[in-house]
C-alpha atoms as a PDB file:
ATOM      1  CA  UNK A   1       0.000   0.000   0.000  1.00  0.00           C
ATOM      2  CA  UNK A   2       1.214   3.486  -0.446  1.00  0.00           C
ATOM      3  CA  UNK A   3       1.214   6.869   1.247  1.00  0.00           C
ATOM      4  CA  UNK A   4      -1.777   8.097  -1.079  1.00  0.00           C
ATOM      5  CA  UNK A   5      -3.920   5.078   0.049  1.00  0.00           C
ATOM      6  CA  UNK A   6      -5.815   3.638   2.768  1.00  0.00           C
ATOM      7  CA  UNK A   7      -8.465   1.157   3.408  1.00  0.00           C
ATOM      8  CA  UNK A   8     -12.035   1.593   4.066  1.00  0.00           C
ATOM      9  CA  UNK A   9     -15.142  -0.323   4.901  1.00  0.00           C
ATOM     10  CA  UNK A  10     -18.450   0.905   3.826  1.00  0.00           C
ATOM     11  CA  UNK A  11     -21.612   0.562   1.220  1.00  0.00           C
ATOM     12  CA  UNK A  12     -19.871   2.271  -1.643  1.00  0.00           C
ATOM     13  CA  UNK A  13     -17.635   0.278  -3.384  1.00  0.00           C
ATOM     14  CA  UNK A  14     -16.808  -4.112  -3.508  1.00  0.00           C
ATOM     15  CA  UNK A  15     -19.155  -6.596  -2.763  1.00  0.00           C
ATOM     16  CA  UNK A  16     -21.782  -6.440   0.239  1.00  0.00           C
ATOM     17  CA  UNK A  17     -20.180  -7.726   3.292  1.00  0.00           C
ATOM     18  CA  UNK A  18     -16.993  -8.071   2.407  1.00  0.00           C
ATOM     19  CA  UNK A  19     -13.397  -5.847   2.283  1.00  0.00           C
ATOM     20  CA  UNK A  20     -13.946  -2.961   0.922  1.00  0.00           C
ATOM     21  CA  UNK A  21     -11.000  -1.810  -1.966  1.00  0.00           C
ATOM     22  CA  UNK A  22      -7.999   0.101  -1.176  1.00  0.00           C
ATOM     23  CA  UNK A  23      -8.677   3.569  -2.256  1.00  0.00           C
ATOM     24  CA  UNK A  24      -6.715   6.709  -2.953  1.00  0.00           C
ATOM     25  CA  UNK A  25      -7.175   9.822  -0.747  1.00  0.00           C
ATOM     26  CA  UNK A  26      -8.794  12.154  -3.866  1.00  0.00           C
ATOM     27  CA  UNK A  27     -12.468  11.629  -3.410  1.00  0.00           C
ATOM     28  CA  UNK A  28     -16.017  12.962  -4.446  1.00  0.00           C
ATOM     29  CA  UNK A  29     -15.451  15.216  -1.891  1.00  0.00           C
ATOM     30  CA  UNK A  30     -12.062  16.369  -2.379  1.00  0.00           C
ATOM     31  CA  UNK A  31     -12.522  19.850  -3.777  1.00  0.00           C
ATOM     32  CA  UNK A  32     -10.958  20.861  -7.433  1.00  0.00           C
ATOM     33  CA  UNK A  33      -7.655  22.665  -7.890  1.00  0.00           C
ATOM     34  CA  UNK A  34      -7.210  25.992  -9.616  1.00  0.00           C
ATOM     35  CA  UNK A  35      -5.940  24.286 -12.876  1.00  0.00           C
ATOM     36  CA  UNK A  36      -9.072  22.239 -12.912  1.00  0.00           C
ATOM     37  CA  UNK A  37     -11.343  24.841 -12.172  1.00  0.00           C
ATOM     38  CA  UNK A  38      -9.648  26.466 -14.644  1.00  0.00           C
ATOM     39  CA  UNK A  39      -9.970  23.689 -17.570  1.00  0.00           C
ATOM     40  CA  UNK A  40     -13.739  23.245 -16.687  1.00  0.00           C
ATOM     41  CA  UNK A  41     -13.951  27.176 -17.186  1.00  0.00           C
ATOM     42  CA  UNK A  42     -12.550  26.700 -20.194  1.00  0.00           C
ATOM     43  CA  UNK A  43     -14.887  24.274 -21.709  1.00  0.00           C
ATOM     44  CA  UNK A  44     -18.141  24.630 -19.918  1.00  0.00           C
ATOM     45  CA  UNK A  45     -17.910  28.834 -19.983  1.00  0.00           C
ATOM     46  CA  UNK A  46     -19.699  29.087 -23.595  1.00  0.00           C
ATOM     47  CA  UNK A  47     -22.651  26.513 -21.625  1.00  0.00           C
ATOM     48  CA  UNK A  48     -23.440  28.845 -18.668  1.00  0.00           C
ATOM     49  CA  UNK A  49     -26.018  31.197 -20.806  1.00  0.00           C
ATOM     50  CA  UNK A  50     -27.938  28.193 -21.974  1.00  0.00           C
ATOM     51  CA  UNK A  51     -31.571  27.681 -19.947  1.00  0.00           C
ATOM     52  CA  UNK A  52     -33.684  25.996 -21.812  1.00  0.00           C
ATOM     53  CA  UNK A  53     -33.115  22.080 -22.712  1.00  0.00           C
ATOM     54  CA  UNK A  54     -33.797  21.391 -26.438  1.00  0.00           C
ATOM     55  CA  UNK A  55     -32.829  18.027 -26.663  1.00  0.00           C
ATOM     56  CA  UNK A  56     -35.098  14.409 -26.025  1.00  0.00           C
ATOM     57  CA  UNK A  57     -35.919  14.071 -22.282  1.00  0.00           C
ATOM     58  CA  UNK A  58     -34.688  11.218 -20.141  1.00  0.00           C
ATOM     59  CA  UNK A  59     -31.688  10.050 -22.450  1.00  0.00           C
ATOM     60  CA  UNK A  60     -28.566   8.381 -21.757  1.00  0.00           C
ATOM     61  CA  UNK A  61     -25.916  10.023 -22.298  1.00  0.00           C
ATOM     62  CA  UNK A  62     -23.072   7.376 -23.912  1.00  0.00           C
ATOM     63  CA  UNK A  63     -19.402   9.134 -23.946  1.00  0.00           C
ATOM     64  CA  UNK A  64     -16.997   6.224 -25.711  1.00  0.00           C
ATOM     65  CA  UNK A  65     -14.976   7.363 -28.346  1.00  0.00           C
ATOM     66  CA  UNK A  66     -15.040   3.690 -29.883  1.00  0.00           C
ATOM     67  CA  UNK A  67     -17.674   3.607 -32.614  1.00  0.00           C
ATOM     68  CA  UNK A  68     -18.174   0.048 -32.044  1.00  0.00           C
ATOM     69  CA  UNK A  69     -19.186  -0.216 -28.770  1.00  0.00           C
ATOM     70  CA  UNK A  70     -21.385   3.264 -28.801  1.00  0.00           C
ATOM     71  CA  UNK A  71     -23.458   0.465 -31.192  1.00  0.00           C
ATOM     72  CA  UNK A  72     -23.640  -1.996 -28.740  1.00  0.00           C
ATOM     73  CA  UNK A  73     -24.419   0.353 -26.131  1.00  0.00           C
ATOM     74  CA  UNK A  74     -27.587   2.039 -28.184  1.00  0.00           C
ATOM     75  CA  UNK A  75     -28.544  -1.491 -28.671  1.00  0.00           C
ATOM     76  CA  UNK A  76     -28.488  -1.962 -25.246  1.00  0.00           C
ATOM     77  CA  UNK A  77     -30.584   0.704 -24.299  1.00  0.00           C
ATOM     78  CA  UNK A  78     -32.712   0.429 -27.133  1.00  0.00           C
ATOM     79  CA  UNK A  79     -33.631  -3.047 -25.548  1.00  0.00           C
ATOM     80  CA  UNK A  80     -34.416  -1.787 -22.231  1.00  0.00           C
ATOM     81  CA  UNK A  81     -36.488   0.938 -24.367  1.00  0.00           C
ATOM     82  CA  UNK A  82     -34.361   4.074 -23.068  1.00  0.00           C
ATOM     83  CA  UNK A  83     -33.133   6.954 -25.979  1.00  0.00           C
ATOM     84  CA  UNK A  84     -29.584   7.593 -26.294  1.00  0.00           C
ATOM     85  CA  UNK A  85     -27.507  10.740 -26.552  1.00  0.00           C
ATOM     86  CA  UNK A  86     -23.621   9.865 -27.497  1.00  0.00           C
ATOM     87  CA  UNK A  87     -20.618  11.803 -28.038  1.00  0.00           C
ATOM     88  CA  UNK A  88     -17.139  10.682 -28.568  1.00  0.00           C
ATOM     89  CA  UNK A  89     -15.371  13.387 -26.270  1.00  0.00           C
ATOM     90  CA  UNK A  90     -15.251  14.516 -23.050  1.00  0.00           C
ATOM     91  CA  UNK A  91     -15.941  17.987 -23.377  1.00  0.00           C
ATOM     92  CA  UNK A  92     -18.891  17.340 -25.709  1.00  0.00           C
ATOM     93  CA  UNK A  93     -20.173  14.985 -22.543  1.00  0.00           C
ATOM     94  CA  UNK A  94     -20.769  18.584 -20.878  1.00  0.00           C
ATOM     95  CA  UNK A  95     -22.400  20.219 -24.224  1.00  0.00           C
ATOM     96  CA  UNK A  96     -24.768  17.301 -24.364  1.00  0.00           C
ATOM     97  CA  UNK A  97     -26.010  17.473 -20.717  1.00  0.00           C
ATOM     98  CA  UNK A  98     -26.860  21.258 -21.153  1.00  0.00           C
ATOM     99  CA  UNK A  99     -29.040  20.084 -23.715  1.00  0.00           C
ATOM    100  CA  UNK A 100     -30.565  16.926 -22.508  1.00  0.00           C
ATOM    101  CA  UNK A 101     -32.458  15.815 -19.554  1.00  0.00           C
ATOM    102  CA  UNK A 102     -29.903  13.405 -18.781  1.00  0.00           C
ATOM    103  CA  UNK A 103     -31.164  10.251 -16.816  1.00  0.00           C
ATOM    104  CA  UNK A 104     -28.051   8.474 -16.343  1.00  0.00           C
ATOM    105  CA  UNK A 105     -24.099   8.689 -17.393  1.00  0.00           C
ATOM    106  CA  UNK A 106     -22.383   6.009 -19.605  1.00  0.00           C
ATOM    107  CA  UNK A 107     -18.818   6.832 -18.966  1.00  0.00           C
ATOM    108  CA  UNK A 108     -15.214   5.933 -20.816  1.00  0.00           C
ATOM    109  CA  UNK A 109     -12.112   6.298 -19.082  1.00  0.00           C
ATOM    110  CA  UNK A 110      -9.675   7.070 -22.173  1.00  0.00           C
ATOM    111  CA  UNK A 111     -11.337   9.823 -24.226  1.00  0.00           C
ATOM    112  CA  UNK A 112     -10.003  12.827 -26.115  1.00  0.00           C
ATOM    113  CA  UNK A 113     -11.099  16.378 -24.997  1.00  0.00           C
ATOM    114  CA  UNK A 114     -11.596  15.511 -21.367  1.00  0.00           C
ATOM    115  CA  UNK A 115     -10.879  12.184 -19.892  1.00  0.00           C
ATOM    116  CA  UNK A 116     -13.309  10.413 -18.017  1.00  0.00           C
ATOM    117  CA  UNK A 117     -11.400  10.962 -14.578  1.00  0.00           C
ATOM    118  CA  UNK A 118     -11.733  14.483 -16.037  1.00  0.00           C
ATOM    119  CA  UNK A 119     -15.688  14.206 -16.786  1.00  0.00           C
ATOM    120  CA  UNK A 120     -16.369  12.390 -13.439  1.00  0.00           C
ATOM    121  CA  UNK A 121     -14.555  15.295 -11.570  1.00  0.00           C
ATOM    122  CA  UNK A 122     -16.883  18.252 -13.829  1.00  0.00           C
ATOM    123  CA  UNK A 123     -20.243  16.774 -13.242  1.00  0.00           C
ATOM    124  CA  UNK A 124     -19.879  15.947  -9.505  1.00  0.00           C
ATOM    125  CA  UNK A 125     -17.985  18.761  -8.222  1.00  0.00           C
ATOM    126  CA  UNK A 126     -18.005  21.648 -10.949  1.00  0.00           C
ATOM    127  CA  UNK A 127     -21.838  21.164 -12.372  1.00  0.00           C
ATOM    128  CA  UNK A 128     -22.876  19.491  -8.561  1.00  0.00           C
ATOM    129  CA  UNK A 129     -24.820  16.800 -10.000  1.00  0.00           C
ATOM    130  CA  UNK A 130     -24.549  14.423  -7.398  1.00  0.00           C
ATOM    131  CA  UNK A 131     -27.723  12.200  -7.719  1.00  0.00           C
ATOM    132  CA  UNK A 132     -26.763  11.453 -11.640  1.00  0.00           C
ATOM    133  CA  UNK A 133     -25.880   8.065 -11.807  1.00  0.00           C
ATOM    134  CA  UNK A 134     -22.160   7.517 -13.484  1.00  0.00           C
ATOM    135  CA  UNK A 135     -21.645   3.981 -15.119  1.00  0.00           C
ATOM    136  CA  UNK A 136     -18.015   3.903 -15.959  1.00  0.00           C
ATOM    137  CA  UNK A 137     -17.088   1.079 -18.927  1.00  0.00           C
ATOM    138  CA  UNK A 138     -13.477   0.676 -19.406  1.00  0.00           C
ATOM    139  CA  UNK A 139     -10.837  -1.593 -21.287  1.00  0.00           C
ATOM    140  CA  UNK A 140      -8.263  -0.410 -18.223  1.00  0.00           C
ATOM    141  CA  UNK A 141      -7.654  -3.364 -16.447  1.00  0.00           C
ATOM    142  CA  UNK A 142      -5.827  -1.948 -13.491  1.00  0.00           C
ATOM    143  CA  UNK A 143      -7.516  -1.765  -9.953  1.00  0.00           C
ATOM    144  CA  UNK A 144      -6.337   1.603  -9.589  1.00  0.00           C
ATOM    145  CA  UNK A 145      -8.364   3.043 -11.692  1.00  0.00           C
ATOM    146  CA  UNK A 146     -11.101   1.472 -11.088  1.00  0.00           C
ATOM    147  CA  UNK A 147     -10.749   2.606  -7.132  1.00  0.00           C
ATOM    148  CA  UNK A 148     -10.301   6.046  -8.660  1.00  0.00           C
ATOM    149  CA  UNK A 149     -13.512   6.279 -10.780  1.00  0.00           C
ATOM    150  CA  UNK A 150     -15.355   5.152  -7.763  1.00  0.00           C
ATOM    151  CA  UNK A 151     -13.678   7.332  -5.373  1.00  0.00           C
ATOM    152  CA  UNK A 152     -14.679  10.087  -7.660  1.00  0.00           C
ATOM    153  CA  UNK A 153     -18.166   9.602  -7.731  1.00  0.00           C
ATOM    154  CA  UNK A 154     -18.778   6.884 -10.445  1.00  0.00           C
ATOM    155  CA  UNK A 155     -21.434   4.504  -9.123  1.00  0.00           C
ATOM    156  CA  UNK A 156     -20.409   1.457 -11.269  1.00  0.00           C
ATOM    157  CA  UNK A 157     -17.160  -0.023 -13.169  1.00  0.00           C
ATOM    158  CA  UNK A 158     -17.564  -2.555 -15.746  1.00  0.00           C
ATOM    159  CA  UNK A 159     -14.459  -3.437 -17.251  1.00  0.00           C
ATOM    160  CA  UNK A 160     -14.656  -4.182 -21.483  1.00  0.00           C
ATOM    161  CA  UNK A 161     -15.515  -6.317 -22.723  1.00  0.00           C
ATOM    162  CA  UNK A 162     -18.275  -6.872 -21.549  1.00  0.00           C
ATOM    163  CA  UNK A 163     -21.800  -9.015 -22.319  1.00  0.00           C
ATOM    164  CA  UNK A 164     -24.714  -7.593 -23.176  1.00  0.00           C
ATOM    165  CA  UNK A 165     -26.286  -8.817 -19.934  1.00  0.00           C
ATOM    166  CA  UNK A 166     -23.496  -7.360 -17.752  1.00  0.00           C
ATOM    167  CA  UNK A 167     -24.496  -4.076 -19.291  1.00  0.00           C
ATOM    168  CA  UNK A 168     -28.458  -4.539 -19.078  1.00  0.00           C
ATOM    169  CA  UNK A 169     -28.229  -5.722 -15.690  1.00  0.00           C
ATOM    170  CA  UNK A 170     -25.980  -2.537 -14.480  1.00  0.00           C
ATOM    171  CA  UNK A 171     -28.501  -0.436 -16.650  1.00  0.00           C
ATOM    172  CA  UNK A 172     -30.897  -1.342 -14.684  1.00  0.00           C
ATOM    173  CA  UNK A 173     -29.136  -1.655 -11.281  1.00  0.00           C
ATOM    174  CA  UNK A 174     -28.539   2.337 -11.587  1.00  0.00           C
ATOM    175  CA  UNK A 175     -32.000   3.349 -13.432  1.00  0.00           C
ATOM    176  CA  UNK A 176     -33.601   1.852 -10.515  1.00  0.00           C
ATOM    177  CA  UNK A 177     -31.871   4.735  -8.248  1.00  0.00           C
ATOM    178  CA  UNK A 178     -33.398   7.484 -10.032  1.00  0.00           C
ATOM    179  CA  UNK A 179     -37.136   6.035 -10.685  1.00  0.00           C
END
């Protein structure tokens, strides 16, 4: 374990009942620095004038730069009968949720613009959307960053690939949070 890590126990993150991950000390809570601030400025400053959504209500918004898998994913929520938005950039993520009445979060980790660390960090502590769910999908296989999405406020890491029932069942999971 290093410095920048300890261990906690709670309902967050792992399995019920058991250990709970190690996790690093920048949290959900952990307030953004000047040069993030700044950055979120920076992209999101052209979206503060806009009041009025003019997009589909109750979308998900899908932000995976891989063509491929935005496919699967709309075919995924087409089956659970839910409309998509999609984007493959991180600062488009925030352009999109000025628009749209966004229901729940589809999340990549490696994206251009912004990265999903990046995104995470914008809607939780810069836009203060804390009750948005945040379903991270990632080909990253290391447990770090999966501790880190969570720590930041994602609500749920699947790692790619992935089945089509993994993804409808974790659909689901989160959509039932914010019926």
């Amino acid at each position: 374990m290093t410095e920048d890590e300890t261990i906690e126990r709670g309902p967050r993150v792992g399995v019920p009942g058991g250990a709970r991950a190690l996790r690093p000390q920048t949290d959900a809570g952990t307030p953004l620095s000047p040069a993030e601030q700044a950055k979120l400025d920076s992209v999101l400053g052209d979206l503060k004038g806009i009041k009025e959504r003019t997009g589909p209500k109750d979308v998900v918004l899908v932000v995976e730069d891989d063509p491929q898998h935005r496919l699967f994913l709309h075919y995924a929520l087409e089956h659970l009968g839910m409309r998509m938005a999609e984007t493959g950039d991180g600062a488009e993520a925030f352009r999109l949720m000025a628009q749209h009445s966004v229901r729940l979060l589809v999340l990549d980790l490696r994206l251009p613009g912004l990265d999903g660390f990046e995104v995470i960090r914008g809607v939780r502590q810069y836009l203060k959307l804390t009750a948005l769910p945040i379903l991270v999908i990632s080909g990253l296989t290391d447990v770090k960053s999966e501790v880190t999405a969570l720590n930041l406020g994602a609500d749920a890491f699947l790692r790619k690939p992935f089945k089509a029932e993994q993804i409808e069942a974790a659909l689901r999971a989160l959509l039932r949070r914010v019926a």
